[in-house]
Protein backbone atom coordinates (compact mmCIF):
# COMPACT_ATOMS: atom_id res chain seq x y z
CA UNK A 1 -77.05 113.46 274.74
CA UNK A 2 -74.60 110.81 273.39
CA UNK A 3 -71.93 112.51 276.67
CA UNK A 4 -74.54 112.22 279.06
CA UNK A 5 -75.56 108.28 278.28
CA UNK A 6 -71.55 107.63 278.08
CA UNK A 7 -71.63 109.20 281.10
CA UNK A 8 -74.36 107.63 283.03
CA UNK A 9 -73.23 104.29 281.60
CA UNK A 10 -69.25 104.90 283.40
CA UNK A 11 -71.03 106.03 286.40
CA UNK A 12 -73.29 102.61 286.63
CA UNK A 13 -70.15 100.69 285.85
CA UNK A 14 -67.84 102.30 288.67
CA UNK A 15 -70.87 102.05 291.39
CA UNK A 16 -72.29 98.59 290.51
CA UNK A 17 -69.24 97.02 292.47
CA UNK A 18 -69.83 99.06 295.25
CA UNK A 19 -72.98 97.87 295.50
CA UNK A 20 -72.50 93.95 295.40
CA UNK A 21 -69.37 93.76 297.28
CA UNK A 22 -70.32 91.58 300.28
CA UNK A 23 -69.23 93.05 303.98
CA UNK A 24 -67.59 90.70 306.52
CA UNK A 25 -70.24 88.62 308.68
CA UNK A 26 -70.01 87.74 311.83
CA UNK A 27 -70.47 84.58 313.81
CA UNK A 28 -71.03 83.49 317.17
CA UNK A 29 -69.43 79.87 318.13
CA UNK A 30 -72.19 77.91 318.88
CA UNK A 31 -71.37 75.85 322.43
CA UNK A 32 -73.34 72.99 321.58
CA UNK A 33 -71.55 71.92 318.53
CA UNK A 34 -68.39 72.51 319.11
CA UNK A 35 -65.73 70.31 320.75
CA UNK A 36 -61.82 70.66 320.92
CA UNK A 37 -60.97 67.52 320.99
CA UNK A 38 -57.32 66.19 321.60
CA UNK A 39 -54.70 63.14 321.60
CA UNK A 40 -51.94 62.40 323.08
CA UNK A 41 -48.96 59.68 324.36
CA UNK A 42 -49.10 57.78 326.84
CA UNK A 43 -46.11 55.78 328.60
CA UNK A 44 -44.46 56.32 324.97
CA UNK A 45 -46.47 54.36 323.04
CA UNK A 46 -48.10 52.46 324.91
CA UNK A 47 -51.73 53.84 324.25
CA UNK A 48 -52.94 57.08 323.07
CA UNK A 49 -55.42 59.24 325.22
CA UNK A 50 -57.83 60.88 324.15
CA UNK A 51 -60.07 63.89 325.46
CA UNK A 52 -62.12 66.67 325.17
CA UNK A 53 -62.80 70.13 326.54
CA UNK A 54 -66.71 70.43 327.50
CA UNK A 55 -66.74 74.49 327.57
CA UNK A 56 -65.83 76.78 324.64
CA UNK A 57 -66.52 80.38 323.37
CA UNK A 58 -65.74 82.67 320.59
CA UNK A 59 -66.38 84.26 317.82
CA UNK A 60 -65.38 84.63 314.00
CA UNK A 61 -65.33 86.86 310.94
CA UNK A 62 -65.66 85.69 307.53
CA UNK A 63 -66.02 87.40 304.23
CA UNK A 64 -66.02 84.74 301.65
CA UNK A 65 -66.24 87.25 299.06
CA UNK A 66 -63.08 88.67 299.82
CA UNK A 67 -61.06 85.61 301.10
CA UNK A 68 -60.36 86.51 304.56
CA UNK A 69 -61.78 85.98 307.82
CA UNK A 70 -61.26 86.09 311.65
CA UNK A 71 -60.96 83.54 314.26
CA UNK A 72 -61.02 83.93 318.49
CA UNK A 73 -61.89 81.16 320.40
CA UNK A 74 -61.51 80.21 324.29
CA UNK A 75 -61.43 77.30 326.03
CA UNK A 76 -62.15 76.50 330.07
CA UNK A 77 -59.39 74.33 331.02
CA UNK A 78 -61.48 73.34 333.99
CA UNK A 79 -63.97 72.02 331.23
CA UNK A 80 -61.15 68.76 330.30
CA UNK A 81 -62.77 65.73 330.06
CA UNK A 82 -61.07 62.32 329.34
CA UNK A 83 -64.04 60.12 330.55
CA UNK A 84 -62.02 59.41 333.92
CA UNK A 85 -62.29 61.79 337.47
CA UNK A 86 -58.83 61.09 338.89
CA UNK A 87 -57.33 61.74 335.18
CA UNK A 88 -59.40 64.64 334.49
CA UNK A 89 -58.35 66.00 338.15
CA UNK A 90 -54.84 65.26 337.53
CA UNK A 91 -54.38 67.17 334.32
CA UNK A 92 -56.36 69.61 335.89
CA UNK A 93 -53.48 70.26 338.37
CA UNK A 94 -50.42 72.09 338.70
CA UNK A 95 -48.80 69.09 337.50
CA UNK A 96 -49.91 70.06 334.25
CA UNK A 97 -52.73 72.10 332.88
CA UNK A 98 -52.74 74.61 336.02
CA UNK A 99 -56.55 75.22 335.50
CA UNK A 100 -56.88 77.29 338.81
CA UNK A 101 -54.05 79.88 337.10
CA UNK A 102 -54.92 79.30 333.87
CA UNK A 103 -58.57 79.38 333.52
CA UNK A 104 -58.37 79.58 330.03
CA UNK A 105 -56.34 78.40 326.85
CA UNK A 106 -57.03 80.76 323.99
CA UNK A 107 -56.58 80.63 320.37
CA UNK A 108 -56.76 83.88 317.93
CA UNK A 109 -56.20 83.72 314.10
CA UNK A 110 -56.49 84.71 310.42
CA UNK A 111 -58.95 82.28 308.01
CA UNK A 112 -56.18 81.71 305.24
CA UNK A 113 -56.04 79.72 301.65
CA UNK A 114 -59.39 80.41 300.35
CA UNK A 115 -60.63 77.94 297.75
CA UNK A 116 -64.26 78.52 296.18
CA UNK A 117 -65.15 80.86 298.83
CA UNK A 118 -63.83 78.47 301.75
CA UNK A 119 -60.68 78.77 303.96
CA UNK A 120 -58.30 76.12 304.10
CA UNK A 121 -56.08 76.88 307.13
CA UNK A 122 -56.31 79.29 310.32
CA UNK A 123 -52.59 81.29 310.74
CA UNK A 124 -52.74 82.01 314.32
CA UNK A 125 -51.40 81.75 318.26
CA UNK A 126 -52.09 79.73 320.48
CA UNK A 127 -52.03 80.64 324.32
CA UNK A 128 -51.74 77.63 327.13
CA UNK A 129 -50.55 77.59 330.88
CA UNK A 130 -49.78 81.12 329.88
CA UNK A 131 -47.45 80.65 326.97
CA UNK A 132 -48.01 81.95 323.26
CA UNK A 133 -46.74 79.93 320.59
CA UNK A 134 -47.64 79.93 316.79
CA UNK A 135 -49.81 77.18 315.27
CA UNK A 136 -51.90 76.51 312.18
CA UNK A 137 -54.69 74.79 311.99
CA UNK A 138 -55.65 72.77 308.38
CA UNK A 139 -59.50 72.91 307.94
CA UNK A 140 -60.34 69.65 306.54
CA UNK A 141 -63.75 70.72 305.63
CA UNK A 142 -65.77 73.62 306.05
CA UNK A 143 -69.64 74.19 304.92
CA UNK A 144 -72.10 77.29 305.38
CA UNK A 145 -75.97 76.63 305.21
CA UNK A 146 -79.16 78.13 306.29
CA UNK A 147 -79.94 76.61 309.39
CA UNK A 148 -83.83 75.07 308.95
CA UNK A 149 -84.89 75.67 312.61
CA UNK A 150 -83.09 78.63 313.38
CA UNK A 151 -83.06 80.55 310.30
CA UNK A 152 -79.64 81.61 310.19
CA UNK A 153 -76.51 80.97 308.50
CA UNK A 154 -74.62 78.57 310.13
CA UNK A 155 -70.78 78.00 309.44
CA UNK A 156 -68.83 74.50 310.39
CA UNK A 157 -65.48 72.94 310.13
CA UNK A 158 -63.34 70.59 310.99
CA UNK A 159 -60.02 71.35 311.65
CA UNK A 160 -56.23 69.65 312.68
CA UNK A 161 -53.07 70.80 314.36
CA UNK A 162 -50.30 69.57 316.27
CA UNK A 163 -48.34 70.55 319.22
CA UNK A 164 -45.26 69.84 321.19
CA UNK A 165 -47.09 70.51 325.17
CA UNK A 166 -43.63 70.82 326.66
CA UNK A 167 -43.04 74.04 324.21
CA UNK A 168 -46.42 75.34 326.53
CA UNK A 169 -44.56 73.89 329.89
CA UNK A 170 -46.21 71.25 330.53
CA UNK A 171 -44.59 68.32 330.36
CA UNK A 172 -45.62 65.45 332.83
CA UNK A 173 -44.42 62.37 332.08
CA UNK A 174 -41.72 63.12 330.05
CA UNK A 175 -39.25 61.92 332.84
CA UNK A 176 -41.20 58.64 331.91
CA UNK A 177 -40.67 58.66 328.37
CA UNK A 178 -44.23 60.19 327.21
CA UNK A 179 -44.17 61.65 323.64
CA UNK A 180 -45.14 65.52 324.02
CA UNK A 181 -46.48 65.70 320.87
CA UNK A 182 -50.64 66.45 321.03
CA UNK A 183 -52.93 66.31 318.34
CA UNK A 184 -56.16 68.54 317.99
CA UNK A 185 -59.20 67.71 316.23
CA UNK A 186 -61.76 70.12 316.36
CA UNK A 187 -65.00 70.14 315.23
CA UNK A 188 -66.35 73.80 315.44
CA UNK A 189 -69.99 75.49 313.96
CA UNK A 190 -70.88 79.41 314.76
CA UNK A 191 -74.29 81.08 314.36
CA UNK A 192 -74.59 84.39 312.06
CA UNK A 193 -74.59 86.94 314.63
CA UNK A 194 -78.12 89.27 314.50
């Protein structure tokens, strides 16, 4: 009797974890609430610009539980928005984003340097006018909670990362002395996906 309760009791202890380890869940990036926005250099100082792009969609991955995660966003070029036409059709151009050949600037990554549950950083690449290049991203703050009118999770951040845009070919105005360097600042939620 004693061998059987020992080994009932090693049994419960070996499945137990099995049974509360969480599984990765998945998120869909929520259009509406998400904005990459950017700065950069203009005339070398002379002012910085700032912008956004309109049109965004992805997904990510997260298991808290286990400290890892998922990110794969995309972004319309087309979508660029700096609150000016002729601007916004200028970078639009070959002269420097290329949006008719490259619809689409892409980033893919791993959620990295977990603390309570939450990442810290996003170890990915980064794809513009058709060029790859490694960048992280520091998350400044992220927050899960159970959306009230939707009744879903929903997942947020806010996350930094800077660039040199002549490393992704397109450098404009660097003949006039403009600093390539771009800042992003994005502001990102996703929707449990069901």
């Amino acid at each position: 009797m004693n061998v059987l309760r020992i080994a009932t009791a090693a049994l419960s202890l070996v499945l137990i974890p099995i049974g509360v380890l969480a599984a990765p869940v998945n998120y869909t990036i929520d259009p509406t609430h998400t904005h990459p926005l950017f700065e950069t250099d203009h005339f070398g100082g002379v002012s910085v610009w700032r912008g956004l792009f309109a049109t965004s969609s992805g997904a990510i991955v997260l298991d808290k539980d286990a400290g890892s995660g998922t990110v794969d966003v995309q972004v319309d070029t087309d979508s660029v928005d700096f609150g000016m036409g002729a601007l916004n059709d200028h970078v639009k151009s070959p002269d420097m984003l290329d949006a008719a050949k490259f619809p689409k600037a892409t980033y893919k990554g791993k959620l990295a340097k977990f603390v309570n549950g939450a990442p810290t950083e996003v170890v990915g690449d980064f794809t513009l006018h058709g060029v790859t290049k490694p960048l992280t991203l520091k998350i400044n703050s992220f927050k899960c909670i159970m959306d009230p009118r939707l009744k879903t999770e929903r997942c947020g951040a806010d996350a930094i990362a800077t660039f040199n845009r002549a490393d992704f070919g397109v450098d404009f105005g660097k003949q006039y002395g403009f600093n390539m360097d771009v800042t992003l600042r994005i502001q990102v939620e996703a929707l449990q996906a069901h």
